[in-house]
PDB file of N, CA and C in Angstrom:
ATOM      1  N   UNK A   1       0.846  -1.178   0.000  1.00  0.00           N
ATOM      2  CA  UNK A   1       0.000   0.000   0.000  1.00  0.00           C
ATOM      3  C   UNK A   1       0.892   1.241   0.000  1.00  0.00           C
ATOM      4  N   UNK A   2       0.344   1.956  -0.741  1.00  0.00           N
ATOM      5  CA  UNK A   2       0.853   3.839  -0.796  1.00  0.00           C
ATOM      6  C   UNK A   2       1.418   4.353   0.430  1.00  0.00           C
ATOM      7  N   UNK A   3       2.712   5.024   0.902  1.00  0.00           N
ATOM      8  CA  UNK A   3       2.633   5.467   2.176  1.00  0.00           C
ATOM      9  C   UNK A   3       1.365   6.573   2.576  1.00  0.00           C
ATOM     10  N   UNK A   4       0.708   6.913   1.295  1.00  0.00           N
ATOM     11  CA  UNK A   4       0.082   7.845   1.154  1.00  0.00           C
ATOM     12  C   UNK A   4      -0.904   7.848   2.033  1.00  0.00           C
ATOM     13  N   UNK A   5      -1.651   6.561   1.200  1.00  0.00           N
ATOM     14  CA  UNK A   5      -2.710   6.093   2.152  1.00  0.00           C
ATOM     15  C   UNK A   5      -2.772   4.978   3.377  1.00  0.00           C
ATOM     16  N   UNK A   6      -1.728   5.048   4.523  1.00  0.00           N
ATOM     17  CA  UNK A   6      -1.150   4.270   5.155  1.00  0.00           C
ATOM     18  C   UNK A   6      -1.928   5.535   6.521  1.00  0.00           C
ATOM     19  N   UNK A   7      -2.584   5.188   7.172  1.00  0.00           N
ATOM     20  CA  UNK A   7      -2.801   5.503   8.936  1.00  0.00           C
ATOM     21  C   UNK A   7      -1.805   5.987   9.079  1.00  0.00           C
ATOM     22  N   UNK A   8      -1.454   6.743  10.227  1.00  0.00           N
ATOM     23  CA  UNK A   8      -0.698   7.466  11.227  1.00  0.00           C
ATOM     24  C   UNK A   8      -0.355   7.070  12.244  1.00  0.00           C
ATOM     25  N   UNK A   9       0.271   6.309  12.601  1.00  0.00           N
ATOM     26  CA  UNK A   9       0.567   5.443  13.910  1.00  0.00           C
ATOM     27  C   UNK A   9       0.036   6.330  15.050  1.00  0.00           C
ATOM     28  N   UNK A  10      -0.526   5.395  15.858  1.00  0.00           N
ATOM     29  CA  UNK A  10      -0.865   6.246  17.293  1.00  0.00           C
ATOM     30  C   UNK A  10       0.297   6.780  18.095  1.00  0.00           C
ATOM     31  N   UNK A  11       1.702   6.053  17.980  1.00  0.00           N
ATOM     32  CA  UNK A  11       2.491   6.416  18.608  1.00  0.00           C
ATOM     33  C   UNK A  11       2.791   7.765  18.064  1.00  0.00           C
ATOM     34  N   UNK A  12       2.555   8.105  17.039  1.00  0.00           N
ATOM     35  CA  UNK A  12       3.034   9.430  16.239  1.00  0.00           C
ATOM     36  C   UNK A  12       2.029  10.854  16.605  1.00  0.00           C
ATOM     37  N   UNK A  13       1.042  10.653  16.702  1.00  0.00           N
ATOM     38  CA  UNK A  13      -0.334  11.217  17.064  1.00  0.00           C
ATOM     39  C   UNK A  13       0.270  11.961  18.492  1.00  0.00           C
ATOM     40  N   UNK A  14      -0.406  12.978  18.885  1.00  0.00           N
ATOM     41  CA  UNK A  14      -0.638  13.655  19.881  1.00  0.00           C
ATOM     42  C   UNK A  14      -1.998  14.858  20.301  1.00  0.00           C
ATOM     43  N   UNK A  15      -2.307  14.430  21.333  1.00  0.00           N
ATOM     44  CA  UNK A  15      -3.613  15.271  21.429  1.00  0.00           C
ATOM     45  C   UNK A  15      -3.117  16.266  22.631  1.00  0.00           C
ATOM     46  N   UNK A  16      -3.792  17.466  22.502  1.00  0.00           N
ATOM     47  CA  UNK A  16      -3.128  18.802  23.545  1.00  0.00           C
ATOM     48  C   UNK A  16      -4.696  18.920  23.980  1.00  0.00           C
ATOM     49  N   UNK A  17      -5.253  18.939  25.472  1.00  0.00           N
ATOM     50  CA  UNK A  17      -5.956  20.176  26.131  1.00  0.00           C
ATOM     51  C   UNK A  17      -5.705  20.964  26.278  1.00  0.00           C
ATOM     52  N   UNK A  18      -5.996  22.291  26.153  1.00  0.00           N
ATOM     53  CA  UNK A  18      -5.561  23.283  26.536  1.00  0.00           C
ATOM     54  C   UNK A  18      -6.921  23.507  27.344  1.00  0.00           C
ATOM     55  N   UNK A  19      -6.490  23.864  28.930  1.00  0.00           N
ATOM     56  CA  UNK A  19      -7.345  24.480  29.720  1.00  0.00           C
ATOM     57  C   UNK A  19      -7.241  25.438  30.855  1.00  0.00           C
ATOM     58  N   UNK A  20      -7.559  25.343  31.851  1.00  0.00           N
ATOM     59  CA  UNK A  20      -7.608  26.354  33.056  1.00  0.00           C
ATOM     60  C   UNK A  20      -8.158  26.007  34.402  1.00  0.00           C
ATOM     61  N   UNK A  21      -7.899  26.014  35.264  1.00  0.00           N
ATOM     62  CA  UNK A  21      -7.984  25.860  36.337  1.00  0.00           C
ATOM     63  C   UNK A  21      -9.834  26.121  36.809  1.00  0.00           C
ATOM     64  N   UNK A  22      -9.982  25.468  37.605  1.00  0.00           N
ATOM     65  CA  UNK A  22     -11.579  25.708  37.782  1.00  0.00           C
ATOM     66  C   UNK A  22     -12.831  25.666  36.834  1.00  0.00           C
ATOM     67  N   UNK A  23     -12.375  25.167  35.763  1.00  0.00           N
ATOM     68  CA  UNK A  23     -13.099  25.037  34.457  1.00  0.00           C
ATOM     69  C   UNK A  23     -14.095  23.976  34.793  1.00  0.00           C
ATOM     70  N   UNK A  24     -15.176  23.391  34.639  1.00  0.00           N
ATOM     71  CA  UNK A  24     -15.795  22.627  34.652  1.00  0.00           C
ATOM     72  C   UNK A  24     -16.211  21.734  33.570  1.00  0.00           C
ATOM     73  N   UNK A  25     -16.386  22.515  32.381  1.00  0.00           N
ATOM     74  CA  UNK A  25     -15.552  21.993  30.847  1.00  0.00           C
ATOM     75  C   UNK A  25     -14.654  21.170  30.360  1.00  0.00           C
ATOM     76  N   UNK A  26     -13.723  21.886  31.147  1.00  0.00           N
ATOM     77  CA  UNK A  26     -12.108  21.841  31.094  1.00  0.00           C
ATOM     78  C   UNK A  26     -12.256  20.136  31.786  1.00  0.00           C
ATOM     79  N   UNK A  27     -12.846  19.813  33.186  1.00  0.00           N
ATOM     80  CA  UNK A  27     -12.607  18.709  33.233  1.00  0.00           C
ATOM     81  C   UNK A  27     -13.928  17.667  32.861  1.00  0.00           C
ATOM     82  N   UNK A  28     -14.313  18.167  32.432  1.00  0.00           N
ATOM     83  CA  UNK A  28     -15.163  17.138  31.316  1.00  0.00           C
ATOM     84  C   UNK A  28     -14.657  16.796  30.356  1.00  0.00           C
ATOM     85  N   UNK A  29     -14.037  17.879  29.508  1.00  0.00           N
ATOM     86  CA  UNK A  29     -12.847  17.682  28.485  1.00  0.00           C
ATOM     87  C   UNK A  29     -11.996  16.653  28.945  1.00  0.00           C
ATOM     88  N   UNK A  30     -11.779  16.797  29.504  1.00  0.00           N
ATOM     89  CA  UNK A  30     -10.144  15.861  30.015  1.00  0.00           C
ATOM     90  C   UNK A  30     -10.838  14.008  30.683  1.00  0.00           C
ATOM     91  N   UNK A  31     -11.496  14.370  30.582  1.00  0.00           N
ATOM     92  CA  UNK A  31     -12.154  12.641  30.976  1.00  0.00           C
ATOM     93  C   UNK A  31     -12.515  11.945  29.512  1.00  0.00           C
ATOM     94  N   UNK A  32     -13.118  12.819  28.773  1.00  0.00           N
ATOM     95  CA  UNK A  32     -13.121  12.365  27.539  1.00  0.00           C
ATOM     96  C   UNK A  32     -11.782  12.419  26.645  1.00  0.00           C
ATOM     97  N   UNK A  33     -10.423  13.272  26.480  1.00  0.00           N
ATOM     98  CA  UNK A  33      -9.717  12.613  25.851  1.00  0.00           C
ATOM     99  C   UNK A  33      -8.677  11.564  26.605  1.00  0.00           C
ATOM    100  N   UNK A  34      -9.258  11.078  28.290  1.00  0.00           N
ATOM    101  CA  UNK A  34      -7.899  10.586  29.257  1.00  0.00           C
ATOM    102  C   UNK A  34      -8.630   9.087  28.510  1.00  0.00           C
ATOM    103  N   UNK A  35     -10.052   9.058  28.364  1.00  0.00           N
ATOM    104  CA  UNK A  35     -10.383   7.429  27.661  1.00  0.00           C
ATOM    105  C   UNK A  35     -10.294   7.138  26.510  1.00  0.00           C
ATOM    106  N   UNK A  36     -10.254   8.003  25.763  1.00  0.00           N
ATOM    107  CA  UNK A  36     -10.318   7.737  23.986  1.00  0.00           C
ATOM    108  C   UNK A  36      -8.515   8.083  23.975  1.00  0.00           C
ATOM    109  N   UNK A  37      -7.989   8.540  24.661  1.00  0.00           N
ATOM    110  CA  UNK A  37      -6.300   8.100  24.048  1.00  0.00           C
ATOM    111  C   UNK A  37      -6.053   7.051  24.905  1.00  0.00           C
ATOM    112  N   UNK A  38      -6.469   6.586  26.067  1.00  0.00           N
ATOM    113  CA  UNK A  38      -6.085   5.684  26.705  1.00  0.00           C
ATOM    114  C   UNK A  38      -6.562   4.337  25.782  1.00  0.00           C
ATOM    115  N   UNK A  39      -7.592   4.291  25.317  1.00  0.00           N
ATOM    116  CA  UNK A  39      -8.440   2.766  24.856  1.00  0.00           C
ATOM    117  C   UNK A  39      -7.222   3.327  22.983  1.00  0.00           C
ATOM    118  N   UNK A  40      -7.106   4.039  22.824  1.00  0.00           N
ATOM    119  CA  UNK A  40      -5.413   4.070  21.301  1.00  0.00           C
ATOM    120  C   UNK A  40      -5.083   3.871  21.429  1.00  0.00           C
ATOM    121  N   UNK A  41      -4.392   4.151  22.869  1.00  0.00           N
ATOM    122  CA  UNK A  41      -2.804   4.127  22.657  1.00  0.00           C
ATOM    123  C   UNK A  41      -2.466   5.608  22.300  1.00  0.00           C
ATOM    124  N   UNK A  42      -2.955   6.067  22.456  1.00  0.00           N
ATOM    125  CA  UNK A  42      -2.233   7.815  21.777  1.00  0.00           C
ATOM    126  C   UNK A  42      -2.068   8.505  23.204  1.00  0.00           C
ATOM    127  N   UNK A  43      -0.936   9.446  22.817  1.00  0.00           N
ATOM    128  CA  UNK A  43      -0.578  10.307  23.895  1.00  0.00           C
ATOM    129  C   UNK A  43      -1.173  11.411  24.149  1.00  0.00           C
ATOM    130  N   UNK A  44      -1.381  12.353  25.347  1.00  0.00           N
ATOM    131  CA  UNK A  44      -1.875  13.209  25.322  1.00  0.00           C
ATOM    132  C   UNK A  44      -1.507  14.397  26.402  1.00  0.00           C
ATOM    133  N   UNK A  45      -1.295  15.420  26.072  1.00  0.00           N
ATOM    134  CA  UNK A  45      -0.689  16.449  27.622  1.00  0.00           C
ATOM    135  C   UNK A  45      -1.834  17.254  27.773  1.00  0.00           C
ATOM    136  N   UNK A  46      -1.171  18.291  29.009  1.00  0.00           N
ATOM    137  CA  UNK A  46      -2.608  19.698  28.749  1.00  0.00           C
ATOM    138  C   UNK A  46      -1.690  20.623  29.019  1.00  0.00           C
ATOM    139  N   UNK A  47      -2.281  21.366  29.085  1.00  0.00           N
ATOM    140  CA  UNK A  47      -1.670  22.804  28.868  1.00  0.00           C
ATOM    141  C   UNK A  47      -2.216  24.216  29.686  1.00  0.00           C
ATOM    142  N   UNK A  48      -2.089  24.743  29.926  1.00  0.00           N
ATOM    143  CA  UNK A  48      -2.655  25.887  31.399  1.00  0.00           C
ATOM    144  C   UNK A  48      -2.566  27.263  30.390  1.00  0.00           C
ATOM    145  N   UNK A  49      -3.342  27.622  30.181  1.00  0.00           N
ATOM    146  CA  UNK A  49      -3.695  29.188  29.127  1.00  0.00           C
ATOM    147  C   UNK A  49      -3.561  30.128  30.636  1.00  0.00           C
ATOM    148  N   UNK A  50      -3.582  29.681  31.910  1.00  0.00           N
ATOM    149  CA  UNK A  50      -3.209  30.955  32.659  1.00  0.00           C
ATOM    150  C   UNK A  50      -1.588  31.005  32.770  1.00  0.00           C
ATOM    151  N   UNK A  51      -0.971  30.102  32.048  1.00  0.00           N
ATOM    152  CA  UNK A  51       0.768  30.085  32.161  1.00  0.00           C
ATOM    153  C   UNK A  51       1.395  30.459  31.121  1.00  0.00           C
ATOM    154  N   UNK A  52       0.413  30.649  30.320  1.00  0.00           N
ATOM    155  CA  UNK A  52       1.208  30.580  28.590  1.00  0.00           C
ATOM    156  C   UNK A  52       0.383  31.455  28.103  1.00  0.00           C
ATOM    157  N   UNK A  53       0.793  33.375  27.666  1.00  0.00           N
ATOM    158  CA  UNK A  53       0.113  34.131  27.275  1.00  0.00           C
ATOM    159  C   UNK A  53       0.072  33.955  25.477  1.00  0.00           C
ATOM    160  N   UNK A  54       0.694  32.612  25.125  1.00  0.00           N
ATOM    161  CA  UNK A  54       0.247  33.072  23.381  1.00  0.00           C
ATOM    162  C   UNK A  54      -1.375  31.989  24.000  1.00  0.00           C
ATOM    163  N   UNK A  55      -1.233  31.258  24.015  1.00  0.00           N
ATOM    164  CA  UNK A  55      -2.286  30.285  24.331  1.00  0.00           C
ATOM    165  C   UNK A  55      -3.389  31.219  24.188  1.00  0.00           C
ATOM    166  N   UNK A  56      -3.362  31.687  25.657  1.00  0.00           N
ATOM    167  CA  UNK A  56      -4.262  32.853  26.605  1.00  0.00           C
ATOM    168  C   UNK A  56      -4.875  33.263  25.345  1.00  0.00           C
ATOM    169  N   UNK A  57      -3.792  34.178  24.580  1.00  0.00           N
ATOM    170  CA  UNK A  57      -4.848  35.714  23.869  1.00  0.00           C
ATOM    171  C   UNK A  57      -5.506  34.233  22.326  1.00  0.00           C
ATOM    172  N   UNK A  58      -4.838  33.505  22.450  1.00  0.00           N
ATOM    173  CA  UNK A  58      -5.360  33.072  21.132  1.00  0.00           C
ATOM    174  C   UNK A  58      -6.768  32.232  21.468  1.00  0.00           C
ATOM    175  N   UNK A  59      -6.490  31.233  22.571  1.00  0.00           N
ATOM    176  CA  UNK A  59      -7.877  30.482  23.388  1.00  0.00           C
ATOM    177  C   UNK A  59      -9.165  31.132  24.185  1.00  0.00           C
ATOM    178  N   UNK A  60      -8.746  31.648  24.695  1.00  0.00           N
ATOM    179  CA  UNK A  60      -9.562  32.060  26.108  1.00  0.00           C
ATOM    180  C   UNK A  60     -10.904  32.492  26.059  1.00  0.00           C
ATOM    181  N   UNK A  61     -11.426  32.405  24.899  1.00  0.00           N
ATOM    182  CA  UNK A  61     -12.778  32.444  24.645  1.00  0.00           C
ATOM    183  C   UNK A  61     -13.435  30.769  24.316  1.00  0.00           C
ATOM    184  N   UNK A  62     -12.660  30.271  23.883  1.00  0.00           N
ATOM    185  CA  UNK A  62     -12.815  28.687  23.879  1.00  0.00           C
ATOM    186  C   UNK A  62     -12.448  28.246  24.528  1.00  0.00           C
ATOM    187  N   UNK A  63     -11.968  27.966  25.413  1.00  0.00           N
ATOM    188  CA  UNK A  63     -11.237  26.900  26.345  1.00  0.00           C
ATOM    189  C   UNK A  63     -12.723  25.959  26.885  1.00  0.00           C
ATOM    190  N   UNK A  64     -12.398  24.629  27.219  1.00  0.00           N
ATOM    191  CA  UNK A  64     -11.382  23.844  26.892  1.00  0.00           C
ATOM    192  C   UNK A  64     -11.476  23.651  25.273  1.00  0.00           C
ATOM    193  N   UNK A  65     -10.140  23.859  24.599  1.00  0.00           N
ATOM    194  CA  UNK A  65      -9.638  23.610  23.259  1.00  0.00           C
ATOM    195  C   UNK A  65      -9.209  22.338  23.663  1.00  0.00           C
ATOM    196  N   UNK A  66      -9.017  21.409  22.360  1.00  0.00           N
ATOM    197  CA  UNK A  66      -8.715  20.044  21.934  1.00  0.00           C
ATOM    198  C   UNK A  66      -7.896  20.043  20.231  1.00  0.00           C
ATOM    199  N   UNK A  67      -6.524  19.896  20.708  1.00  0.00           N
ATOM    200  CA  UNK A  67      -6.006  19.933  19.592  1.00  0.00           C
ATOM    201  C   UNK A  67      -5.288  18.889  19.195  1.00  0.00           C
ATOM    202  N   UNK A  68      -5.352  18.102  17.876  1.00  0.00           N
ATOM    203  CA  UNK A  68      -5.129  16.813  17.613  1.00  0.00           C
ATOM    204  C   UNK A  68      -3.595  17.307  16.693  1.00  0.00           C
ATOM    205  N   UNK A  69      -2.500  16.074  16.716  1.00  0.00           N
ATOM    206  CA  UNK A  69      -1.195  16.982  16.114  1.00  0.00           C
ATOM    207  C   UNK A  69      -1.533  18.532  16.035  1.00  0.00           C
ATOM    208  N   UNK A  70      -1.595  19.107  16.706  1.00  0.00           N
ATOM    209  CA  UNK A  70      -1.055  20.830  16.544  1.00  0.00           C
ATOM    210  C   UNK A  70      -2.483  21.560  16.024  1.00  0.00           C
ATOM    211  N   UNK A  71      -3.197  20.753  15.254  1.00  0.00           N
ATOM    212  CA  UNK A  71      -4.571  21.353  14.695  1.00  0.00           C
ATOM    213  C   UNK A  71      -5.453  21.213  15.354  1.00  0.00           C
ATOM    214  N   UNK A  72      -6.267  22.460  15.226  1.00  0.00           N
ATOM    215  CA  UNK A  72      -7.700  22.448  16.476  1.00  0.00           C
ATOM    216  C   UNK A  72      -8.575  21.650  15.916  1.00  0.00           C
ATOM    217  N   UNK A  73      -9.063  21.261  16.910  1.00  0.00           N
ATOM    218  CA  UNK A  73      -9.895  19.681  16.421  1.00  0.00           C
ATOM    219  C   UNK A  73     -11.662  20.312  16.948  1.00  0.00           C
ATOM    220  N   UNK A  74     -11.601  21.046  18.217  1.00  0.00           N
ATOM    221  CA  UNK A  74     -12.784  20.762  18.883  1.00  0.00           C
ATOM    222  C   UNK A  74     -12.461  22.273  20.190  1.00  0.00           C
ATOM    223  N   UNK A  75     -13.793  22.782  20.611  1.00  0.00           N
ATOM    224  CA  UNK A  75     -13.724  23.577  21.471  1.00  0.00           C
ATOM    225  C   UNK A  75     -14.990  23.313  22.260  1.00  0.00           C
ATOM    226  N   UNK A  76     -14.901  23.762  23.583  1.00  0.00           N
ATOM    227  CA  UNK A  76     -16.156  23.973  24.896  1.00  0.00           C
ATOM    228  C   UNK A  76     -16.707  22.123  25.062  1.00  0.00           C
ATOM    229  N   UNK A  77     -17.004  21.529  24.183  1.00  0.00           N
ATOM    230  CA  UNK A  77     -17.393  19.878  24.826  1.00  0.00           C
ATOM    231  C   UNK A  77     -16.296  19.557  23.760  1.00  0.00           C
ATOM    232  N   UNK A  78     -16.429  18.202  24.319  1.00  0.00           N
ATOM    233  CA  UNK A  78     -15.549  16.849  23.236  1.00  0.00           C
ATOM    234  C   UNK A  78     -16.738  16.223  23.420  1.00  0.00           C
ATOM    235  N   UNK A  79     -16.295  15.883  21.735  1.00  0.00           N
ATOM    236  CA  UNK A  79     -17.384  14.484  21.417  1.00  0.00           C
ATOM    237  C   UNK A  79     -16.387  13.050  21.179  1.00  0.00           C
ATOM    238  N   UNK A  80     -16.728  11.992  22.148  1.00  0.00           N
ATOM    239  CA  UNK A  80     -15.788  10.945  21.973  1.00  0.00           C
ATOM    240  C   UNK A  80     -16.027  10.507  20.779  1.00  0.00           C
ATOM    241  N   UNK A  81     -16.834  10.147  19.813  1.00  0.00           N
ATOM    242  CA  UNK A  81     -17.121   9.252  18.920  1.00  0.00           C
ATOM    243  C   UNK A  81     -15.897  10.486  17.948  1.00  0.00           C
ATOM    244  N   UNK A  82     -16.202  11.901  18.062  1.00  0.00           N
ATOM    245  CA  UNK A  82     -15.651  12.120  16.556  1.00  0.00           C
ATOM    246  C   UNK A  82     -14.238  12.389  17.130  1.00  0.00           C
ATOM    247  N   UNK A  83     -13.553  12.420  18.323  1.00  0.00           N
ATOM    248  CA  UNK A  83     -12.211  12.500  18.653  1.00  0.00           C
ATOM    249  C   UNK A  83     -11.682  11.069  18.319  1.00  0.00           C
ATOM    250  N   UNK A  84     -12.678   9.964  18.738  1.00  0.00           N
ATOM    251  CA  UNK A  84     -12.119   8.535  18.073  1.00  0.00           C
ATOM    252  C   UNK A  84     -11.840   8.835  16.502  1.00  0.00           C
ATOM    253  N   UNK A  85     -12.843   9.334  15.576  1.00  0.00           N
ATOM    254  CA  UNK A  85     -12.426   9.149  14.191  1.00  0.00           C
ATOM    255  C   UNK A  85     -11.450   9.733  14.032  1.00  0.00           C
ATOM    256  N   UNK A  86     -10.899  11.404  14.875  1.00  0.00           N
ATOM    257  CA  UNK A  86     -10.124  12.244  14.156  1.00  0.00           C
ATOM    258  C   UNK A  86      -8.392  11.288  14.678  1.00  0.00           C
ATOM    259  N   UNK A  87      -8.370  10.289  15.228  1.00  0.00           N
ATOM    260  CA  UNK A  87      -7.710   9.955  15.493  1.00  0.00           C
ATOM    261  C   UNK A  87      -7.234   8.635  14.909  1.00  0.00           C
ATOM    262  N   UNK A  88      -8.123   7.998  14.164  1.00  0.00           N
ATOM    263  CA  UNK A  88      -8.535   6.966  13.269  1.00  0.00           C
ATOM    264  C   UNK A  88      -7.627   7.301  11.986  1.00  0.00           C
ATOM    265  N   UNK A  89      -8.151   8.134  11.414  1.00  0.00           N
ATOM    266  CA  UNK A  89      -7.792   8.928  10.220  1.00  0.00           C
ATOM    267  C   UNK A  89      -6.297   9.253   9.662  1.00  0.00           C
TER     268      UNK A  89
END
């Protein structure tokens, strides 16, 4: 097969929260991507928009953000079914 059309290894994949402290979102967010990368295999960090002012001015009307390799995937809920596909893909 094409490398073209060859999946993305999960090991290669990375998913970012970006959130904030006291969010209630924020940890709804984070339960939904701690099971859908956990049941991959994919990695995942978070990130604090009150520590990091590019974050801040660029998020802070969305938070919790969900960003899959580097691209925004999702803002304010996660949906597991379509964070499973974007991760599929």
């Amino acid at each position: 097969m094409s490398p073209l059309f060859r999946r993305k290894p999960s090991r290669d994949r990375l998913v970012t929260l970006i959130r904030k402290p006291g969010c209630h979102l924020c940890d709804d967010a984070q339960v939904v991507v701690e099971k859908v990368c956990g049941d991959l295999g994919v990695p995942w960090e978070q990130k604090d928009i009150t520590e990091d002012r590019e974050l801040h001015d660029e998020y802070w009307e969305q938070i919790p953000v969900v960003l899959v390799d580097g691209r925004q995937h999702t803002f304010w809920r996660v949906n597991e079914d379509r964070l499973r596909k974007a991760l599929a893909d």
